[in-house]
Each structure stands twice: as structure tokens, then as C-alpha cells.
C-alpha atoms as a PDB file:
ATOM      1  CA  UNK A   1     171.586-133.146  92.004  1.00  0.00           C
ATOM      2  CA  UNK A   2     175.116-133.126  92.365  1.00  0.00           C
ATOM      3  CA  UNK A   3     177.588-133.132  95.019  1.00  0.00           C
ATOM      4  CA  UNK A   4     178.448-129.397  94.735  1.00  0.00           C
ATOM      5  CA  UNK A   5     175.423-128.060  93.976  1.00  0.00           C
ATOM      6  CA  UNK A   6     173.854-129.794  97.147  1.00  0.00           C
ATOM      7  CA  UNK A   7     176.923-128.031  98.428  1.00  0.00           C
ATOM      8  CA  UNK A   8     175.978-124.814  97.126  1.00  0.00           C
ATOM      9  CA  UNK A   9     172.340-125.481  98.380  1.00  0.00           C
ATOM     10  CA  UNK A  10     173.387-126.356 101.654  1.00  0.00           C
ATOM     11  CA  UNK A  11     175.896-123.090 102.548  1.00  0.00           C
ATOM     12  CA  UNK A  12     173.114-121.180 100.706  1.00  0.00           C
ATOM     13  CA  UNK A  13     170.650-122.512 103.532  1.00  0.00           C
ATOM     14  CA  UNK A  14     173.252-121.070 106.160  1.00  0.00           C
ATOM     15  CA  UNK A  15     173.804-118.025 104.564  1.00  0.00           C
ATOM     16  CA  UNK A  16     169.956-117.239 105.057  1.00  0.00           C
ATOM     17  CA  UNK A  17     170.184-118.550 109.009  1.00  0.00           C
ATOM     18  CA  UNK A  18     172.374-115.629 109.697  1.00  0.00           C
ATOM     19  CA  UNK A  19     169.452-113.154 108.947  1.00  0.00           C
ATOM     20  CA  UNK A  20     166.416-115.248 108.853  1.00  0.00           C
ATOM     21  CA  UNK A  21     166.581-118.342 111.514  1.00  0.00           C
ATOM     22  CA  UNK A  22     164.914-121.859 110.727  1.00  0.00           C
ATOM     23  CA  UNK A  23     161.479-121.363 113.135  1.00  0.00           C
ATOM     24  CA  UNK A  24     161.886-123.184 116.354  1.00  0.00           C
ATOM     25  CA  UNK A  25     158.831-126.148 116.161  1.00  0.00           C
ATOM     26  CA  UNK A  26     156.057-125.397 118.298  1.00  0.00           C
ATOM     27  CA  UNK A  27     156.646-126.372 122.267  1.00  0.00           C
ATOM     28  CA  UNK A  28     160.344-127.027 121.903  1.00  0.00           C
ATOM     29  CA  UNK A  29     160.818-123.717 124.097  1.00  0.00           C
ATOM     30  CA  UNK A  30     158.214-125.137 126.189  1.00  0.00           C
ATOM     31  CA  UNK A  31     159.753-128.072 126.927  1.00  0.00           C
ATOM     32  CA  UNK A  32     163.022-127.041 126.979  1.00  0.00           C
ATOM     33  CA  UNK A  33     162.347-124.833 129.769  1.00  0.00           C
ATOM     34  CA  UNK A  34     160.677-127.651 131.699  1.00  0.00           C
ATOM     35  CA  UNK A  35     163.414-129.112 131.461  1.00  0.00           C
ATOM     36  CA  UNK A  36     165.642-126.905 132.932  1.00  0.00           C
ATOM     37  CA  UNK A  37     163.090-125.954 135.571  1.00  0.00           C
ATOM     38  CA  UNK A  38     163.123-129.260 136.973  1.00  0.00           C
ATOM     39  CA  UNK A  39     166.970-129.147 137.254  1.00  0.00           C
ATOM     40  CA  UNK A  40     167.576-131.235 133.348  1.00  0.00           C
ATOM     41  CA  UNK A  41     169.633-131.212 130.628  1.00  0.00           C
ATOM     42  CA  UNK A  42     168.949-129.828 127.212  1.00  0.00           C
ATOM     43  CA  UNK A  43     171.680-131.749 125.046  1.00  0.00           C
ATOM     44  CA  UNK A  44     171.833-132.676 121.309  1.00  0.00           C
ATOM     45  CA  UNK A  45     173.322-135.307 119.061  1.00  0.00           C
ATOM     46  CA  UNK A  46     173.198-133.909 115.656  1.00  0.00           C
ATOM     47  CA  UNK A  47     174.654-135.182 112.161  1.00  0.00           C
ATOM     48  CA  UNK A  48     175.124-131.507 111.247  1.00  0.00           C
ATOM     49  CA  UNK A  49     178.824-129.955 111.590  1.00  0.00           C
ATOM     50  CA  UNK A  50     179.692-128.158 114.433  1.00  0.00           C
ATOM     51  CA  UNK A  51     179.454-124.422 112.560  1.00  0.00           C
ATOM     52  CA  UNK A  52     176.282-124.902 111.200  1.00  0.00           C
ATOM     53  CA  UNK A  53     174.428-126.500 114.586  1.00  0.00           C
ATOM     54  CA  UNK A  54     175.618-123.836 116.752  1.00  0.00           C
ATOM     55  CA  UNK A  55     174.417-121.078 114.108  1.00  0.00           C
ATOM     56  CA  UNK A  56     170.970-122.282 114.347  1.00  0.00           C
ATOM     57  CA  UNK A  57     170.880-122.750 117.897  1.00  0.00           C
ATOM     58  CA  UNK A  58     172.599-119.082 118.685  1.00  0.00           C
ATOM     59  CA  UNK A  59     170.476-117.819 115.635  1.00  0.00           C
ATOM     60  CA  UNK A  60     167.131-119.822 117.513  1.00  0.00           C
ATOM     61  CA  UNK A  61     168.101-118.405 120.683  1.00  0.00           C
ATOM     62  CA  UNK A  62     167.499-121.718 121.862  1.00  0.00           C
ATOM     63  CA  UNK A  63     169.346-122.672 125.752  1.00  0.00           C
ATOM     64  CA  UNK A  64     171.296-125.724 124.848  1.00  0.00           C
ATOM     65  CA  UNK A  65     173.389-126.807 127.235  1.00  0.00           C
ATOM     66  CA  UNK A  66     175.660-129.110 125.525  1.00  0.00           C
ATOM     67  CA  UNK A  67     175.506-130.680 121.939  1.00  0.00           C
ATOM     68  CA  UNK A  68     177.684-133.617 120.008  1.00  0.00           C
ATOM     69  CA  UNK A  69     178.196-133.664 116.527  1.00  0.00           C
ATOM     70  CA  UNK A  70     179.070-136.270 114.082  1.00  0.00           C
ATOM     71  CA  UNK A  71     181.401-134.613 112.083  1.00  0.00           C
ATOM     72  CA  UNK A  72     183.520-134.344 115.350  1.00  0.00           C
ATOM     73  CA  UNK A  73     184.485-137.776 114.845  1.00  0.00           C
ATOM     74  CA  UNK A  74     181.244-139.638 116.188  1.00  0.00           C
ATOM     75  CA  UNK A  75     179.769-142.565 114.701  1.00  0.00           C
ATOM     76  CA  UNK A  76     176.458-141.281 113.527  1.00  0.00           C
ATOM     77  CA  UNK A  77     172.922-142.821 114.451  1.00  0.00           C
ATOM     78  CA  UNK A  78     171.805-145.268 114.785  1.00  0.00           C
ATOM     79  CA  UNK A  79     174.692-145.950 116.526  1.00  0.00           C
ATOM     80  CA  UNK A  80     174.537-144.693 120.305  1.00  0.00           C
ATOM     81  CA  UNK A  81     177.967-143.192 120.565  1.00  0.00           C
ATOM     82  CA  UNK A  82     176.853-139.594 120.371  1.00  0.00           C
ATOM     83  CA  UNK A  83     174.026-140.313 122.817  1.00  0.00           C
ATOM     84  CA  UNK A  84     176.091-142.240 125.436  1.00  0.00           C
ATOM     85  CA  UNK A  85     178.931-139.510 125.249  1.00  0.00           C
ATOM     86  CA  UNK A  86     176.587-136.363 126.343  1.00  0.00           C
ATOM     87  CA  UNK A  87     175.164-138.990 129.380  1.00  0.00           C
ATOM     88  CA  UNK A  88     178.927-139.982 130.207  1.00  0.00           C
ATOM     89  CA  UNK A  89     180.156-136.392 129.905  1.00  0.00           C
ATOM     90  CA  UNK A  90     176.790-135.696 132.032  1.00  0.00           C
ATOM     91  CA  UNK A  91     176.451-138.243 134.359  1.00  0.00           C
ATOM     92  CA  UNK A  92     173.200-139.246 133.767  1.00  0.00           C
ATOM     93  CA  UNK A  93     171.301-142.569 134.606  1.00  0.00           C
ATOM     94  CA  UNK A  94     169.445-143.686 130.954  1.00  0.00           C
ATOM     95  CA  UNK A  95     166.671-144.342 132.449  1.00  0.00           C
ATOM     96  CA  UNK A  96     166.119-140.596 133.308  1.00  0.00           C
ATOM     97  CA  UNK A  97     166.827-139.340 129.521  1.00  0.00           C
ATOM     98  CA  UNK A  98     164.661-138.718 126.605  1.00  0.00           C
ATOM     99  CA  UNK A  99     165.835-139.513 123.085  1.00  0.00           C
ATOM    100  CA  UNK A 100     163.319-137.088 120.960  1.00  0.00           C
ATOM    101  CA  UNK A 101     164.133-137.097 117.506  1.00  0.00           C
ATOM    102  CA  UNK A 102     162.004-136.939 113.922  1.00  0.00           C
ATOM    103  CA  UNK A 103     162.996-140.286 112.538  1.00  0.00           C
ATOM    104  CA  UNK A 104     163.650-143.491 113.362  1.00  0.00           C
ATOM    105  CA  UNK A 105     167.490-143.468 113.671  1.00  0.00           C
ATOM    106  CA  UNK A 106     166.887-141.111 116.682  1.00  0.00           C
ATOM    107  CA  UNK A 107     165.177-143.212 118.842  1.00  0.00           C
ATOM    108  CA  UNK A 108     167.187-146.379 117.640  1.00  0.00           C
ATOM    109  CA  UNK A 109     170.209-144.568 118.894  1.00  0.00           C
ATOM    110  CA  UNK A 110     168.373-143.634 122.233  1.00  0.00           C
ATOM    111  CA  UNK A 111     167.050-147.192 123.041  1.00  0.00           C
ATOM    112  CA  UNK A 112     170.295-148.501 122.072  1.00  0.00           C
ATOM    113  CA  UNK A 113     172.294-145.754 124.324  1.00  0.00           C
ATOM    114  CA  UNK A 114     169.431-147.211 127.211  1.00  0.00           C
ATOM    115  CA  UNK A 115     166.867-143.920 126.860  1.00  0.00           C
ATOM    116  CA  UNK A 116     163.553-144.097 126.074  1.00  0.00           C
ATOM    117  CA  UNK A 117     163.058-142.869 122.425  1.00  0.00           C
ATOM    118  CA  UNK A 118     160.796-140.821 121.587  1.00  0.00           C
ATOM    119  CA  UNK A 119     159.761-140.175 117.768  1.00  0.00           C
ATOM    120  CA  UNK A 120     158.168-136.799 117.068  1.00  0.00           C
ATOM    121  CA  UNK A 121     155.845-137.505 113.783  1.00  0.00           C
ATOM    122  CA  UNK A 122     155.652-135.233 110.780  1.00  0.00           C
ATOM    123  CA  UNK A 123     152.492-135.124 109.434  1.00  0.00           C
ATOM    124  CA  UNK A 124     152.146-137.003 106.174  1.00  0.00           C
ATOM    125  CA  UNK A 125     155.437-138.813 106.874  1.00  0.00           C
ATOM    126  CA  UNK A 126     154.774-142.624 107.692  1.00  0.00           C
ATOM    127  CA  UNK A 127     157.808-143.527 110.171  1.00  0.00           C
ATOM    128  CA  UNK A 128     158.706-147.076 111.402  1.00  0.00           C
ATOM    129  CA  UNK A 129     159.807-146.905 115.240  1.00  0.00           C
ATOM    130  CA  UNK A 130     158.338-150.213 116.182  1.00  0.00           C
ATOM    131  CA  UNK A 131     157.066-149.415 119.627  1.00  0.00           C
ATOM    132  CA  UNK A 132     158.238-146.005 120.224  1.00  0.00           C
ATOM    133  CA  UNK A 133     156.257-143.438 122.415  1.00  0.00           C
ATOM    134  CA  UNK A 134     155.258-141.191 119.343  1.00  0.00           C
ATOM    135  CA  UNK A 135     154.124-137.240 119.512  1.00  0.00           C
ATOM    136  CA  UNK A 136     152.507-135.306 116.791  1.00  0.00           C
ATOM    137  CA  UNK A 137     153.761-132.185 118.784  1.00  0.00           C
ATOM    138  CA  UNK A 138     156.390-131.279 121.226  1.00  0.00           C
ATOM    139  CA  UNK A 139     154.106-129.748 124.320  1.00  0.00           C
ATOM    140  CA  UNK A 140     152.868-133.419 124.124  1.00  0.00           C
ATOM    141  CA  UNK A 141     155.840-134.312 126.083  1.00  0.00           C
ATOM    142  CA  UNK A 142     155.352-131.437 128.671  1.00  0.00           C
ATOM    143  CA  UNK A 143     153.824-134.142 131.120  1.00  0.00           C
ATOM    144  CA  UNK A 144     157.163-136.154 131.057  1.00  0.00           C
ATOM    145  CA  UNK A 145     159.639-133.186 131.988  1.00  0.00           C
ATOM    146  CA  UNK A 146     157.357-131.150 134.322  1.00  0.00           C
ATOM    147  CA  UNK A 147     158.156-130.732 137.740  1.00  0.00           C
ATOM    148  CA  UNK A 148     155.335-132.857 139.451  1.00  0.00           C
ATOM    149  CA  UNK A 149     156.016-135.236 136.543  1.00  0.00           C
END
């Protein structure tokens, strides 16, 4: 595949998010209100541009409450840069955050920003994390961000 027909592909994919959202994965609304029940942050570090990350999360109807984006001049993950900006611009101790992502550069860039990574398995995907906390679903994490947590 080329470069401009991935292009194509790509704005294609977009195009359809305007009428006909990606589905939100099971428990992520769970969780994300958990979160913000018990007074957290729901941010994001993303390699997608800006346009397309905020479609699907306005399209989602997903609460974000603040999101970073590599093509915004960030080095992107592994590297923590993206990770340790949103604590920075945040405030927030590491030790209180939770890098979730769905491959191994995620929680890299988590351990390395001082969170504890967290690698959410697709089935049928074999991932190396080494010894990251791993979830087959997202309400698996519910016991981490709850309020009597």
C-alpha cells in the first residue's frame, strides 16, 4: 500500500466517524466515570493528530479532560514526553497515575514517565510488556479507580 492511498484510507476512516463513531471498548465509560467520581483525571497521549482525536472523542461522547498529541510537536512513545506533560500541566504525583494503553509502547512510556503501566490485551494478539499489570477488559481496572479503592 502506498503512501496516499493509506492516506486516502485513513481520511476515508474519518469521513465515516462523523456519522458512524468507532464503538467505545467495553468499561471505558465505566472507568472513566470512576475516575472522575473519585475526583481524577481522564487525559490522553495519542499519536493521532489533533483533528482526528478530538473527532472521535466528541463523536464517542467520551469526557476527556485533557489530551496530548504527537503531531503537536511531542516525541512519540515510548518516549515519556507526552505522558510527563499532561502530569506537569496537571500536577500529578506518578505514583497516583495509570498508563492504560493496547501495546507495549504505552506502558513503556508510562513506567518511563514514573506511572504504573497498564497493558490492555487484545485477544489473539501476543504483546511483550515484561511485567506489566495486564487486563483482558477495561471494568477489570474498576477496582483501581473506585472510590474505596
Amino acid at each position: 500500500m502506498g503512501a496516499e492511498e493509506l492516506r486516502r484510507a485513513y481520511d476515508g476512516v474519518k469521513e465515516r466517524w462523523e456519522h458512524t463513531p468507532a464503538p467505545v471498548m467495553p468499561g471505558a465509560r465505566e472507568v472513566m466515570a470512576a475516575v472522575s467520581a473519585r475526583g481524577g483525571l481522564n487525559l490522553v497521549a495519542t499519536h493521532r493528530d489533533r483533528a482526528s482525536a478530538e473527532l472521535l472523542v466528541a463523536r464517542t461522547g467520551l469526557a476527556v479532560d485533557d489530551m496530548v498529541c504527537a503531531p503537536d510537536g511531542h516525541a512519540r512513545k515510548p518516549s515519556p514526553e507526552m505522558i510527563e506533560v499532561l502530569m506537569g500541566r496537571h500536577r500529578l504525583d506518578p505514583g497516583d497515575v495509570l498508563a492504560v494503553g493496547d501495546r507495549p509502547v504505552d506502558v513503556e512510556a508510562g513506567e518511563a514517565a514514573g506511572a504504573t503501566g497498564v497493558l490492555l490485551v487484545t485477544p489473539g494478539i501476543p504483546l511483550d510488556a515484561g511485567d506489566a499489570r495486564r487486563v483482558g477488559h477495561l471494568g477489570e481496572l474498576l477496582p483501581l479507580v473506585a472510590d474505596d479503592a
